[in-house]
C-alpha atoms as a PDB file:
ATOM      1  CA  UNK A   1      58.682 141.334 121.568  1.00  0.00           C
ATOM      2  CA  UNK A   2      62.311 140.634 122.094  1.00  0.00           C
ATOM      3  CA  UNK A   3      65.298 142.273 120.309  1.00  0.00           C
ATOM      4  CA  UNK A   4      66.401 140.078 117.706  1.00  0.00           C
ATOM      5  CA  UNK A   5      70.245 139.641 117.277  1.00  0.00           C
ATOM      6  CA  UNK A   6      72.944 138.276 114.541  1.00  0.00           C
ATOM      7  CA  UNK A   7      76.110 137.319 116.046  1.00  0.00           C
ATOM      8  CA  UNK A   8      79.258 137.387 113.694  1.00  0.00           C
ATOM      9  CA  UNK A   9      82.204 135.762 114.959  1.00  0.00           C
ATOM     10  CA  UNK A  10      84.602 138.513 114.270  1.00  0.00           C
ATOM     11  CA  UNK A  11      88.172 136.787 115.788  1.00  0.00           C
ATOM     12  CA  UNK A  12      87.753 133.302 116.678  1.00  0.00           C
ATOM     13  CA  UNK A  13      89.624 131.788 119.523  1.00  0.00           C
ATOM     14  CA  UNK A  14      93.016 129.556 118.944  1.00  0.00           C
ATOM     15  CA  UNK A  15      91.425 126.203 120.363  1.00  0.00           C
ATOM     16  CA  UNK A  16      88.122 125.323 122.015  1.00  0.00           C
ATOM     17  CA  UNK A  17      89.695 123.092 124.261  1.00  0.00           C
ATOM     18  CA  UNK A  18      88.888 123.656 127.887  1.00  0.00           C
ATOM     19  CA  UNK A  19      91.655 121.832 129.311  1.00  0.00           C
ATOM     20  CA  UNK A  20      95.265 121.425 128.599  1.00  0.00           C
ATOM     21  CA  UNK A  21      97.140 118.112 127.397  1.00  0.00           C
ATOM     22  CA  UNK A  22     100.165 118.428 130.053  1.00  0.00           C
ATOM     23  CA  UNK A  23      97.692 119.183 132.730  1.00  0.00           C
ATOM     24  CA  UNK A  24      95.321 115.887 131.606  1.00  0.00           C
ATOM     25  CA  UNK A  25      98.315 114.207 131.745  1.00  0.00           C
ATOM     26  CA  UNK A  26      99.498 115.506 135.031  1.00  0.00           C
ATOM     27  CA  UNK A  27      96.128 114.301 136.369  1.00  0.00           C
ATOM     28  CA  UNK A  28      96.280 110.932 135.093  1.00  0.00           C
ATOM     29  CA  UNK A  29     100.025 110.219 136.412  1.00  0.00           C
ATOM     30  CA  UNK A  30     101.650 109.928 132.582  1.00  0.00           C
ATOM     31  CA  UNK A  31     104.743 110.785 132.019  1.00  0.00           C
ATOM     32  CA  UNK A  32     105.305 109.689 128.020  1.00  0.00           C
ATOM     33  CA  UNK A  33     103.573 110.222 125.115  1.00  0.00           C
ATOM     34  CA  UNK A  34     102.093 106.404 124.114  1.00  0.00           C
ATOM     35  CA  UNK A  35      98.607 107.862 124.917  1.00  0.00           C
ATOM     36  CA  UNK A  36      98.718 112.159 123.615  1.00  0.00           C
ATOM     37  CA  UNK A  37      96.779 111.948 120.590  1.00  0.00           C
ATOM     38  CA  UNK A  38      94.120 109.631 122.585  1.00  0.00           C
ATOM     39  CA  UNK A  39      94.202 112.137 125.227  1.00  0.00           C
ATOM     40  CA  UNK A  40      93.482 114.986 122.708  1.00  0.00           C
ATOM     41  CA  UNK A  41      90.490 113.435 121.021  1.00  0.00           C
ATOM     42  CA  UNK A  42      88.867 112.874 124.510  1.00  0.00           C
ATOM     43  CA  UNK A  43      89.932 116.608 125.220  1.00  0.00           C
ATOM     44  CA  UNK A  44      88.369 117.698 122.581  1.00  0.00           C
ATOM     45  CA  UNK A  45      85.318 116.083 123.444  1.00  0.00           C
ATOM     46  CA  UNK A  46      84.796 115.994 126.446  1.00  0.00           C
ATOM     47  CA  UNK A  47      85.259 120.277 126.171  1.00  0.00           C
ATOM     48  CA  UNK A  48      82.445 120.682 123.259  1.00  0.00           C
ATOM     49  CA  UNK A  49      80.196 118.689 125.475  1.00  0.00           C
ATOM     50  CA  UNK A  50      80.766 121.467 127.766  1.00  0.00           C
ATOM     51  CA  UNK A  51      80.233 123.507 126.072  1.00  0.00           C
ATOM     52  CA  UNK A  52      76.778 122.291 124.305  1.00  0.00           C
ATOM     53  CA  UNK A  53      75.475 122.014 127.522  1.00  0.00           C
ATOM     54  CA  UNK A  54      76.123 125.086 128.514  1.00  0.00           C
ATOM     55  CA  UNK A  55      75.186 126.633 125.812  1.00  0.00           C
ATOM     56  CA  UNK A  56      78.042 128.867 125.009  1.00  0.00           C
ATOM     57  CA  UNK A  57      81.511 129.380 124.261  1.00  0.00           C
ATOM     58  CA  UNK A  58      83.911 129.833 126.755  1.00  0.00           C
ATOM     59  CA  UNK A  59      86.440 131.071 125.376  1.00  0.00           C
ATOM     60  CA  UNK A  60      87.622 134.744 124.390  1.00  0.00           C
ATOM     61  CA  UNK A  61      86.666 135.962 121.405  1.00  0.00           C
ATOM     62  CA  UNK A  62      85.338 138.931 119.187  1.00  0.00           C
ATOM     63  CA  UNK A  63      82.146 139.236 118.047  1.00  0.00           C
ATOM     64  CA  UNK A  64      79.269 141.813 116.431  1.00  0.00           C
ATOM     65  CA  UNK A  65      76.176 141.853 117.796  1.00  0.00           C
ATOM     66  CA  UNK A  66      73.431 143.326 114.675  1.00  0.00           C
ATOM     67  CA  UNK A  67      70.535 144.442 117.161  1.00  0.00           C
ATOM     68  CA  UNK A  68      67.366 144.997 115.639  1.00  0.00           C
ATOM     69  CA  UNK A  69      64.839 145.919 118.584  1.00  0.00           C
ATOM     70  CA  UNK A  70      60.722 145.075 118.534  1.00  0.00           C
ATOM     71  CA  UNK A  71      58.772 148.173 116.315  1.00  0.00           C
ATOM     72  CA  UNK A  72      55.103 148.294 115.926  1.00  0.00           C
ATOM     73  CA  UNK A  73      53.609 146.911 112.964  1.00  0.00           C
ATOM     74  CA  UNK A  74      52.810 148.853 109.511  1.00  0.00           C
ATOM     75  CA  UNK A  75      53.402 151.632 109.706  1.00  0.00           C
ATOM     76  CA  UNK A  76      56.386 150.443 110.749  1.00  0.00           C
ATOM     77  CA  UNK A  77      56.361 152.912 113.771  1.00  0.00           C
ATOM     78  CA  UNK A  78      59.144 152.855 116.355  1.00  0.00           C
ATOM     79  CA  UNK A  79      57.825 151.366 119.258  1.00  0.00           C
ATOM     80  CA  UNK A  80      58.453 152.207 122.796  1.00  0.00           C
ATOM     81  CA  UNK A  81      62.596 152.197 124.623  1.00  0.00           C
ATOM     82  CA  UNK A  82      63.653 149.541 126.280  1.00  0.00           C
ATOM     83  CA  UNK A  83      65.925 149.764 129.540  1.00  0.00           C
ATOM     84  CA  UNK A  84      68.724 147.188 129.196  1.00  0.00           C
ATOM     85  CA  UNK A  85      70.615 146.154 126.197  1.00  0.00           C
ATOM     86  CA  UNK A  86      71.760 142.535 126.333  1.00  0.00           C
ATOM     87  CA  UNK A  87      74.471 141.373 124.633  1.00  0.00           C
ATOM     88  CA  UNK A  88      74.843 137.693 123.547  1.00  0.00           C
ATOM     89  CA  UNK A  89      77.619 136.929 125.136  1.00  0.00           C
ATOM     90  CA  UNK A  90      79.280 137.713 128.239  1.00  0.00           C
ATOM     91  CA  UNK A  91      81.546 138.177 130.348  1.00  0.00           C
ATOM     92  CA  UNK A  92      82.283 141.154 128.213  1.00  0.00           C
ATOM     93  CA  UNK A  93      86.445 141.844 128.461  1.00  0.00           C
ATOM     94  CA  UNK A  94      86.466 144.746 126.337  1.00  0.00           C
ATOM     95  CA  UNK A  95      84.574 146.777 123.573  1.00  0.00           C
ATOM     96  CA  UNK A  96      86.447 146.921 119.842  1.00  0.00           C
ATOM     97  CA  UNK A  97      85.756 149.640 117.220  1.00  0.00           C
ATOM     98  CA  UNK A  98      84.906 148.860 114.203  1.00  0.00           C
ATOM     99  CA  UNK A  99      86.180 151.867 112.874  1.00  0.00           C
ATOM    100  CA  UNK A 100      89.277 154.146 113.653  1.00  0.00           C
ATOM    101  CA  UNK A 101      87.812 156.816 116.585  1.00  0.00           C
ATOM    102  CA  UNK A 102      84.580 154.621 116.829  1.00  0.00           C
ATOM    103  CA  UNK A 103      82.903 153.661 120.266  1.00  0.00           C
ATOM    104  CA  UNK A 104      82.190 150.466 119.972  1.00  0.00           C
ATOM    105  CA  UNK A 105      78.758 150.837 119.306  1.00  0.00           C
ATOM    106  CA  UNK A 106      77.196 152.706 116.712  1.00  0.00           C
ATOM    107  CA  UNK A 107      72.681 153.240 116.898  1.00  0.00           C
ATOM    108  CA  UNK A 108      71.105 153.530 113.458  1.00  0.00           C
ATOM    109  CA  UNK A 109      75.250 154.514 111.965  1.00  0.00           C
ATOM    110  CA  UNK A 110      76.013 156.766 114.842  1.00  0.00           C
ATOM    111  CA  UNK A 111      78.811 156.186 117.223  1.00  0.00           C
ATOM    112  CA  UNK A 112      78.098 156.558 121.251  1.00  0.00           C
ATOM    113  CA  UNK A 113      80.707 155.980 123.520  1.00  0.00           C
ATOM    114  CA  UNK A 114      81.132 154.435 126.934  1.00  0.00           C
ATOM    115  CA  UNK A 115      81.116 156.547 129.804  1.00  0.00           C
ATOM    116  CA  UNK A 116      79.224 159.518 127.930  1.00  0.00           C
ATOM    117  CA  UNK A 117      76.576 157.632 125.640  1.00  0.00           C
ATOM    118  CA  UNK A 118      76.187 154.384 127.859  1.00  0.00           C
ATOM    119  CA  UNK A 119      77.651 152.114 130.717  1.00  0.00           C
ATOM    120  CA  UNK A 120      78.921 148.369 130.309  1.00  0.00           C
ATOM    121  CA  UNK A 121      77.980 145.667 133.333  1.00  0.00           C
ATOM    122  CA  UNK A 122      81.199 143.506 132.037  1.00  0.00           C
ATOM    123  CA  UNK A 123      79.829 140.463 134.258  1.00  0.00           C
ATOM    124  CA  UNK A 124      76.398 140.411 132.422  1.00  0.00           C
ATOM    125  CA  UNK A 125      76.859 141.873 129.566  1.00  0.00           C
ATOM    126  CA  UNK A 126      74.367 144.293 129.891  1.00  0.00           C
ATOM    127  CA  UNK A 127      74.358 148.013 128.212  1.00  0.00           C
ATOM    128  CA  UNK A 128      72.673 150.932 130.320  1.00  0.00           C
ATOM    129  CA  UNK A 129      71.779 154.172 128.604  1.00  0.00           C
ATOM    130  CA  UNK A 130      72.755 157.234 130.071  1.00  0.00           C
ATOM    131  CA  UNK A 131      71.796 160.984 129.311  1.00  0.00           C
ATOM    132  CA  UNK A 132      74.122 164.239 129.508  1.00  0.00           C
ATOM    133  CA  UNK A 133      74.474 164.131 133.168  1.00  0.00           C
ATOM    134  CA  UNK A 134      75.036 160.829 133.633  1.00  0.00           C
ATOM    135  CA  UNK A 135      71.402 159.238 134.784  1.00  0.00           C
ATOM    136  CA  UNK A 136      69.999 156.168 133.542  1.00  0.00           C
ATOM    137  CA  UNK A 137      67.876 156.540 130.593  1.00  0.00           C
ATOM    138  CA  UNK A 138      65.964 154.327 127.883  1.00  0.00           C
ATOM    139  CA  UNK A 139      67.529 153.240 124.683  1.00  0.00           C
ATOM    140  CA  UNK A 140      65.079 153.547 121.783  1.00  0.00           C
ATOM    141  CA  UNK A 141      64.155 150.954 119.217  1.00  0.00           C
ATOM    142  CA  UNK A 142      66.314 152.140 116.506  1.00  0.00           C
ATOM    143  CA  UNK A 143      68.833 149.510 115.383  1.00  0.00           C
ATOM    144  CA  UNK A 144      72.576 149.356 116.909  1.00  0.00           C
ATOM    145  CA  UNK A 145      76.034 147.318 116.036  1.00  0.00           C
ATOM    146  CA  UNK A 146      78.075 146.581 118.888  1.00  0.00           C
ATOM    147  CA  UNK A 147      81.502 144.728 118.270  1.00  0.00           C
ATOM    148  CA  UNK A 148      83.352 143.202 121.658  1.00  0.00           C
ATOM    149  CA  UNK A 149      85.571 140.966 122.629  1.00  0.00           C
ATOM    150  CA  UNK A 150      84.049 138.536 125.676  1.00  0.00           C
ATOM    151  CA  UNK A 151      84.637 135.117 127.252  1.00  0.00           C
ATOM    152  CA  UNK A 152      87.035 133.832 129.911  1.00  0.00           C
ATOM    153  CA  UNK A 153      90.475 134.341 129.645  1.00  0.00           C
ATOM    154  CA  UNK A 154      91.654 131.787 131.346  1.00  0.00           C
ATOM    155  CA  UNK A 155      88.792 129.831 131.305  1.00  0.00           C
ATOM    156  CA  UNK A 156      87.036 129.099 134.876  1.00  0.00           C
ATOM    157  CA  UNK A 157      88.645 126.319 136.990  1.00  0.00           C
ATOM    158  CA  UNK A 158      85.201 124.350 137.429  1.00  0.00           C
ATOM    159  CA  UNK A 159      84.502 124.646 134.118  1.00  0.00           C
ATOM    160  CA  UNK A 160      88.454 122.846 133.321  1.00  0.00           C
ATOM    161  CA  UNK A 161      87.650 120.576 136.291  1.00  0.00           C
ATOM    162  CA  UNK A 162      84.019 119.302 135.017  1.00  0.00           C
ATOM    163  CA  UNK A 163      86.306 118.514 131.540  1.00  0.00           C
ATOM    164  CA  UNK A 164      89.019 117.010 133.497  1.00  0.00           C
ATOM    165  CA  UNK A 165      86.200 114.346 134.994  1.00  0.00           C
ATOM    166  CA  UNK A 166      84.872 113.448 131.924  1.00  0.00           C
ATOM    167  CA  UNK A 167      88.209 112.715 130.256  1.00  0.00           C
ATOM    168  CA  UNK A 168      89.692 111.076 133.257  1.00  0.00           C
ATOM    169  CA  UNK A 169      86.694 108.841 133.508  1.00  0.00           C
ATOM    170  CA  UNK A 170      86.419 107.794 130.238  1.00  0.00           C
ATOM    171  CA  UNK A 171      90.228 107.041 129.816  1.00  0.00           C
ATOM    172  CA  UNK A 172      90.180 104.535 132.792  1.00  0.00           C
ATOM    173  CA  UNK A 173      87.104 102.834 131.475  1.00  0.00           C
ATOM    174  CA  UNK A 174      88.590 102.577 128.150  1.00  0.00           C
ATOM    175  CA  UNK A 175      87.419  99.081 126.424  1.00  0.00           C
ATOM    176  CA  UNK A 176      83.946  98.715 129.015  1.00  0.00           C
ATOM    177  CA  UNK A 177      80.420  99.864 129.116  1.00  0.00           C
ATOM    178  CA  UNK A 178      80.325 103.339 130.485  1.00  0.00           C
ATOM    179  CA  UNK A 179      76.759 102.307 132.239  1.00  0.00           C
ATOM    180  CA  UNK A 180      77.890  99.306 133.953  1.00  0.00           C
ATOM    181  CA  UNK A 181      78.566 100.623 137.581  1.00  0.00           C
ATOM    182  CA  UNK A 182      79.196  97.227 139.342  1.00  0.00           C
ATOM    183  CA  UNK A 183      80.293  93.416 138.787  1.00  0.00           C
ATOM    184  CA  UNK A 184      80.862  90.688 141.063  1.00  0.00           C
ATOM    185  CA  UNK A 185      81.170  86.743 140.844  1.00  0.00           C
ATOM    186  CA  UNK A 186      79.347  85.362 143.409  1.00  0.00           C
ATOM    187  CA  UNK A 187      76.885  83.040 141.511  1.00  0.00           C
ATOM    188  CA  UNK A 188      78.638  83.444 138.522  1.00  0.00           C
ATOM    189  CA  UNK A 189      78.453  86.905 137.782  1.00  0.00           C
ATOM    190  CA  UNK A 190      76.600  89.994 138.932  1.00  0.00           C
ATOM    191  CA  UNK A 191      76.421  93.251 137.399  1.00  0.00           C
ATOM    192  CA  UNK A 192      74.868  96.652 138.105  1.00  0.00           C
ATOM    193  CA  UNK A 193      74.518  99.056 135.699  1.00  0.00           C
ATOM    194  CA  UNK A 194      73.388 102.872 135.751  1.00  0.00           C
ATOM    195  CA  UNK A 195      70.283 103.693 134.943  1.00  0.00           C
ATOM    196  CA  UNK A 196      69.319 107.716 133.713  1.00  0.00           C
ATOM    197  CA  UNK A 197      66.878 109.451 135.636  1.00  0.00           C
ATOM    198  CA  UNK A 198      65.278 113.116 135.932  1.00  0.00           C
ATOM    199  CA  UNK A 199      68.479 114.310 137.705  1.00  0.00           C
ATOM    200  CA  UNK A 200      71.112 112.804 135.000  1.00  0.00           C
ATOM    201  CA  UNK A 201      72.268 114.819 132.392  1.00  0.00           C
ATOM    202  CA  UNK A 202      73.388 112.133 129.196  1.00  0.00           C
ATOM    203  CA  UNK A 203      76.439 111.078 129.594  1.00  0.00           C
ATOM    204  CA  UNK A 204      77.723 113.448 132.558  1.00  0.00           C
ATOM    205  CA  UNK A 205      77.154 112.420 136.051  1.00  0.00           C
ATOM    206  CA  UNK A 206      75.427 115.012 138.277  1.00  0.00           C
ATOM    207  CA  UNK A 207      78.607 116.270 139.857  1.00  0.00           C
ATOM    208  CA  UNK A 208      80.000 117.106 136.393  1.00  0.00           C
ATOM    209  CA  UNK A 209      76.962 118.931 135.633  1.00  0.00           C
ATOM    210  CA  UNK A 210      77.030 120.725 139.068  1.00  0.00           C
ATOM    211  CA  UNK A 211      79.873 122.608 138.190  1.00  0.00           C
ATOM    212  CA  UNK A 212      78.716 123.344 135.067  1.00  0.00           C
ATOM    213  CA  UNK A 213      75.153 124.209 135.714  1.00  0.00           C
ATOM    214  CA  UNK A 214      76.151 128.006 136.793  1.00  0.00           C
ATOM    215  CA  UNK A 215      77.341 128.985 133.567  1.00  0.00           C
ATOM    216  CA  UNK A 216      74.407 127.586 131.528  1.00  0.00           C
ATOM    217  CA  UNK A 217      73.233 130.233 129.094  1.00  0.00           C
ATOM    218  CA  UNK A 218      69.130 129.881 128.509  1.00  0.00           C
ATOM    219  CA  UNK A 219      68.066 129.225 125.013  1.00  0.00           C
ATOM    220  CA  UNK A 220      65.373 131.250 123.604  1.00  0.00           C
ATOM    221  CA  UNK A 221      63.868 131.230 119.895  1.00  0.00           C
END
Protein backbone atom coordinates (compact mmCIF):
# COMPACT_ATOMS: atom_id res chain seq x y z
CA UNK A 1 0.00 0.00 0.00
CA UNK A 2 0.96 3.56 -0.57
CA UNK A 3 1.98 6.17 2.06
CA UNK A 4 -0.86 8.22 2.79
CA UNK A 5 -0.24 12.05 3.14
CA UNK A 6 -2.06 15.39 4.60
CA UNK A 7 -0.83 18.44 3.07
CA UNK A 8 -1.24 21.74 5.18
CA UNK A 9 -0.71 24.82 3.40
CA UNK A 10 1.60 26.39 5.84
CA UNK A 11 2.41 30.05 3.85
CA UNK A 12 0.31 30.54 0.94
CA UNK A 13 1.56 32.34 -2.07
CA UNK A 14 0.65 36.28 -2.77
CA UNK A 15 -1.39 35.54 -6.09
CA UNK A 16 -2.05 32.44 -8.17
CA UNK A 17 -1.78 34.25 -11.19
CA UNK A 18 0.60 32.81 -13.71
CA UNK A 19 1.03 35.75 -15.75
CA UNK A 20 1.43 39.39 -15.18
CA UNK A 21 -1.11 42.30 -16.19
CA UNK A 22 1.70 44.69 -17.82
CA UNK A 23 3.12 41.75 -19.61
CA UNK A 24 -0.70 40.62 -20.98
CA UNK A 25 -0.89 43.92 -21.92
CA UNK A 26 2.45 44.19 -23.56
CA UNK A 27 1.34 41.16 -25.61
CA UNK A 28 -1.83 42.47 -26.72
CA UNK A 29 -0.35 46.03 -27.91
CA UNK A 30 -2.41 48.20 -25.00
CA UNK A 31 -1.17 50.96 -23.79
CA UNK A 32 -4.25 52.38 -21.34
CA UNK A 33 -6.20 51.00 -18.89
CA UNK A 34 -10.04 50.84 -20.62
CA UNK A 35 -9.58 47.01 -20.59
CA UNK A 36 -7.25 46.05 -16.88
CA UNK A 37 -9.87 44.71 -14.81
CA UNK A 38 -11.15 42.58 -18.01
CA UNK A 39 -7.69 41.56 -18.48
CA UNK A 40 -7.41 40.41 -14.79
CA UNK A 41 -10.51 38.27 -14.69
CA UNK A 42 -9.27 36.39 -17.87
CA UNK A 43 -5.80 36.22 -15.99
CA UNK A 44 -7.13 34.80 -13.38
CA UNK A 45 -8.72 32.26 -15.29
CA UNK A 46 -7.10 31.36 -17.71
CA UNK A 47 -4.03 30.60 -14.78
CA UNK A 48 -6.42 28.23 -12.48
CA UNK A 49 -7.20 26.37 -15.62
CA UNK A 50 -3.60 25.77 -15.61
CA UNK A 51 -3.34 24.92 -13.05
CA UNK A 52 -6.39 22.25 -12.71
CA UNK A 53 -5.02 20.64 -15.47
CA UNK A 54 -1.98 20.22 -14.26
CA UNK A 55 -2.82 19.27 -11.27
CA UNK A 56 -0.81 21.44 -9.03
CA UNK A 57 0.19 24.69 -7.87
CA UNK A 58 2.81 26.47 -9.33
CA UNK A 59 3.65 28.70 -7.30
CA UNK A 60 6.06 28.90 -4.14
CA UNK A 61 4.80 28.06 -1.13
CA UNK A 62 5.17 26.26 2.35
CA UNK A 63 3.68 23.32 3.18
CA UNK A 64 3.64 20.08 5.84
CA UNK A 65 3.54 16.94 4.57
CA UNK A 66 1.82 14.36 7.71
CA UNK A 67 3.25 10.95 6.26
CA UNK A 68 1.72 8.00 7.55
CA UNK A 69 3.41 4.92 5.66
CA UNK A 70 1.47 1.28 4.85
CA UNK A 71 1.73 -1.15 8.37
CA UNK A 72 0.43 -4.60 8.47
CA UNK A 73 -2.86 -5.19 9.78
CA UNK A 74 -3.84 -6.02 13.62
CA UNK A 75 -1.52 -6.29 15.26
CA UNK A 76 -0.80 -3.27 13.93
CA UNK A 77 2.83 -4.44 13.13
CA UNK A 78 5.26 -2.16 11.31
CA UNK A 79 5.56 -3.39 8.02
CA UNK A 80 8.54 -3.54 5.86
CA UNK A 81 10.96 0.12 4.75
CA UNK A 82 10.39 1.65 1.88
CA UNK A 83 13.28 3.28 -0.34
CA UNK A 84 12.08 6.72 -1.48
CA UNK A 85 10.08 9.24 0.34
CA UNK A 86 7.91 11.35 -1.95
CA UNK A 87 6.87 14.49 -1.16
CA UNK A 88 3.66 16.07 -2.60
CA UNK A 89 4.96 18.69 -4.10
CA UNK A 90 7.96 19.59 -5.88
CA UNK A 91 10.31 21.30 -7.06
CA UNK A 92 11.37 21.44 -3.48
CA UNK A 93 13.33 25.15 -2.92
CA UNK A 94 14.13 24.63 0.55
CA UNK A 95 13.30 22.64 3.82
CA UNK A 96 11.69 24.90 6.94
CA UNK A 97 11.82 23.84 10.63
CA UNK A 98 9.13 23.69 12.41
CA UNK A 99 10.89 24.21 15.43
CA UNK A 100 13.98 26.37 16.49
CA UNK A 101 17.26 23.79 15.78
CA UNK A 102 14.81 21.34 13.97
CA UNK A 103 15.71 19.54 10.58
CA UNK A 104 12.99 19.83 8.75
CA UNK A 105 11.78 16.57 9.24
CA UNK A 106 11.04 14.92 12.30
CA UNK A 107 10.12 10.46 12.15
CA UNK A 108 7.71 9.38 14.88
CA UNK A 109 8.81 13.23 16.97
CA UNK A 110 12.45 12.89 16.21
CA UNK A 111 14.37 15.37 14.21
CA UNK A 112 16.90 14.01 11.27
CA UNK A 113 18.70 16.32 9.35
CA UNK A 114 19.82 16.69 5.76
CA UNK A 115 23.11 15.65 4.87
CA UNK A 116 23.50 13.27 8.04
CA UNK A 117 19.90 11.63 8.43
CA UNK A 118 18.80 11.89 4.64
CA UNK A 119 19.38 13.53 1.11
CA UNK A 120 16.82 15.87 -0.82
CA UNK A 121 16.44 15.33 -4.94
CA UNK A 122 15.09 19.19 -5.04
CA UNK A 123 13.83 18.46 -8.78
CA UNK A 124 11.58 15.49 -7.65
CA UNK A 125 11.02 15.91 -4.48
CA UNK A 126 12.19 12.80 -3.40
CA UNK A 127 13.84 11.95 0.23
CA UNK A 128 16.72 9.21 0.30
CA UNK A 129 17.72 7.67 3.60
CA UNK A 130 21.14 7.50 4.46
CA UNK A 131 23.08 5.61 7.33
CA UNK A 132 26.29 6.84 9.40
CA UNK A 133 28.57 6.69 6.52
CA UNK A 134 26.65 8.11 4.13
CA UNK A 135 25.07 4.97 1.96
CA UNK A 136 21.65 4.71 0.89
CA UNK A 137 19.43 3.01 3.25
CA UNK A 138 15.56 2.23 3.82
CA UNK A 139 13.30 4.48 5.73
CA UNK A 140 10.96 2.48 7.98
CA UNK A 141 7.22 2.73 8.27
CA UNK A 142 7.08 4.81 11.28
CA UNK A 143 5.28 8.12 10.69
CA UNK A 144 7.29 11.49 9.70
CA UNK A 145 6.36 15.48 9.35
CA UNK A 146 8.23 17.22 6.84
CA UNK A 147 7.58 21.08 6.41
CA UNK A 148 9.15 22.79 2.97
CA UNK A 149 8.83 25.40 0.98
CA UNK A 150 8.47 24.23 -3.02
CA UNK A 151 7.16 25.56 -6.34
CA UNK A 152 8.62 27.82 -9.03
CA UNK A 153 9.91 30.96 -8.24
CA UNK A 154 9.48 32.58 -11.08
CA UNK A 155 7.14 30.44 -12.49
CA UNK A 156 8.26 28.48 -15.85
CA UNK A 157 8.06 30.51 -19.11
CA UNK A 158 5.83 27.76 -20.95
CA UNK A 159 3.78 27.48 -18.25
CA UNK A 160 3.23 31.86 -18.46
CA UNK A 161 3.17 31.33 -22.25
CA UNK A 162 0.32 28.45 -22.34
CA UNK A 163 -1.67 31.34 -19.96
CA UNK A 164 -0.70 34.06 -22.22
CA UNK A 165 -2.59 31.95 -25.26
CA UNK A 166 -5.54 31.39 -23.55
CA UNK A 167 -6.05 35.00 -22.47
CA UNK A 168 -4.92 36.45 -25.71
CA UNK A 169 -7.32 34.22 -27.53
CA UNK A 170 -10.18 34.73 -25.68
CA UNK A 171 -9.79 38.62 -25.53
CA UNK A 172 -9.78 38.87 -29.42
CA UNK A 173 -12.79 36.64 -29.70
CA UNK A 174 -14.55 38.60 -27.17
CA UNK A 175 -18.51 38.75 -28.12
CA UNK A 176 -18.27 35.20 -30.62
CA UNK A 177 -18.48 31.51 -30.24
CA UNK A 178 -15.16 30.22 -29.13
CA UNK A 179 -15.94 26.90 -31.40
CA UNK A 180 -16.70 28.59 -34.53
CA UNK A 181 -13.30 28.33 -36.46
CA UNK A 182 -14.47 29.66 -39.91
CA UNK A 183 -17.23 31.88 -41.79
CA UNK A 184 -17.61 32.89 -45.22
CA UNK A 185 -20.50 34.35 -47.51
CA UNK A 186 -20.49 32.66 -50.50
CA UNK A 187 -24.11 31.28 -50.67
CA UNK A 188 -25.11 33.25 -47.97
CA UNK A 189 -23.13 32.17 -45.24
CA UNK A 190 -20.77 29.36 -44.33
CA UNK A 191 -19.41 28.46 -41.11
CA UNK A 192 -17.01 25.91 -39.64
CA UNK A 193 -16.87 25.22 -36.29
CA UNK A 194 -14.43 23.04 -34.02
CA UNK A 195 -15.31 19.98 -33.12
CA UNK A 196 -13.47 18.08 -29.71
CA UNK A 197 -11.79 14.99 -30.30
CA UNK A 198 -9.47 12.37 -28.34
CA UNK A 199 -6.51 14.80 -28.73
CA UNK A 200 -8.43 18.12 -27.38
CA UNK A 201 -8.22 19.00 -24.00
CA UNK A 202 -11.78 21.29 -23.13
CA UNK A 203 -11.34 24.43 -23.87
CA UNK A 204 -7.40 24.53 -24.58
CA UNK A 205 -6.17 23.80 -27.98
CA UNK A 206 -3.46 21.09 -28.20
CA UNK A 207 -0.58 23.51 -28.40
CA UNK A 208 -1.68 25.08 -25.08
CA UNK A 209 -1.78 21.79 -23.58
CA UNK A 210 1.65 20.84 -25.11
CA UNK A 211 3.37 23.11 -23.03
CA UNK A 212 1.61 22.25 -20.24
CA UNK A 213 1.51 18.53 -20.47
CA UNK A 214 5.24 18.23 -18.84
CA UNK A 215 4.33 19.53 -15.64
CA UNK A 216 1.14 17.45 -15.16
CA UNK A 217 1.18 15.92 -11.70
CA UNK A 218 -0.72 12.22 -11.78
CA UNK A 219 -3.68 11.90 -9.56
CA UNK A 220 -3.93 8.96 -7.40
CA UNK A 221 -6.70 8.07 -4.66
Amino acid sequence: MPNKIITTLVTAAKSYDLTTLDVVKQELALTNGAKDELLKRYIASASAAAAQYCNRRFQAETVKDEIFPAQDPHPWVLSGSFEVLQLSRWPIIKLVPSSVGGGGLTENGVDLFEGVDFKVDYTTGALIRIDVAGNRTMWNALPKVVQYQAGYDPVPPEIEDAVLRMVSRRYATQGRDPNLKQESIAGVVERQWWIATGSDSGNMSPDITDLLDNYRVPVSI
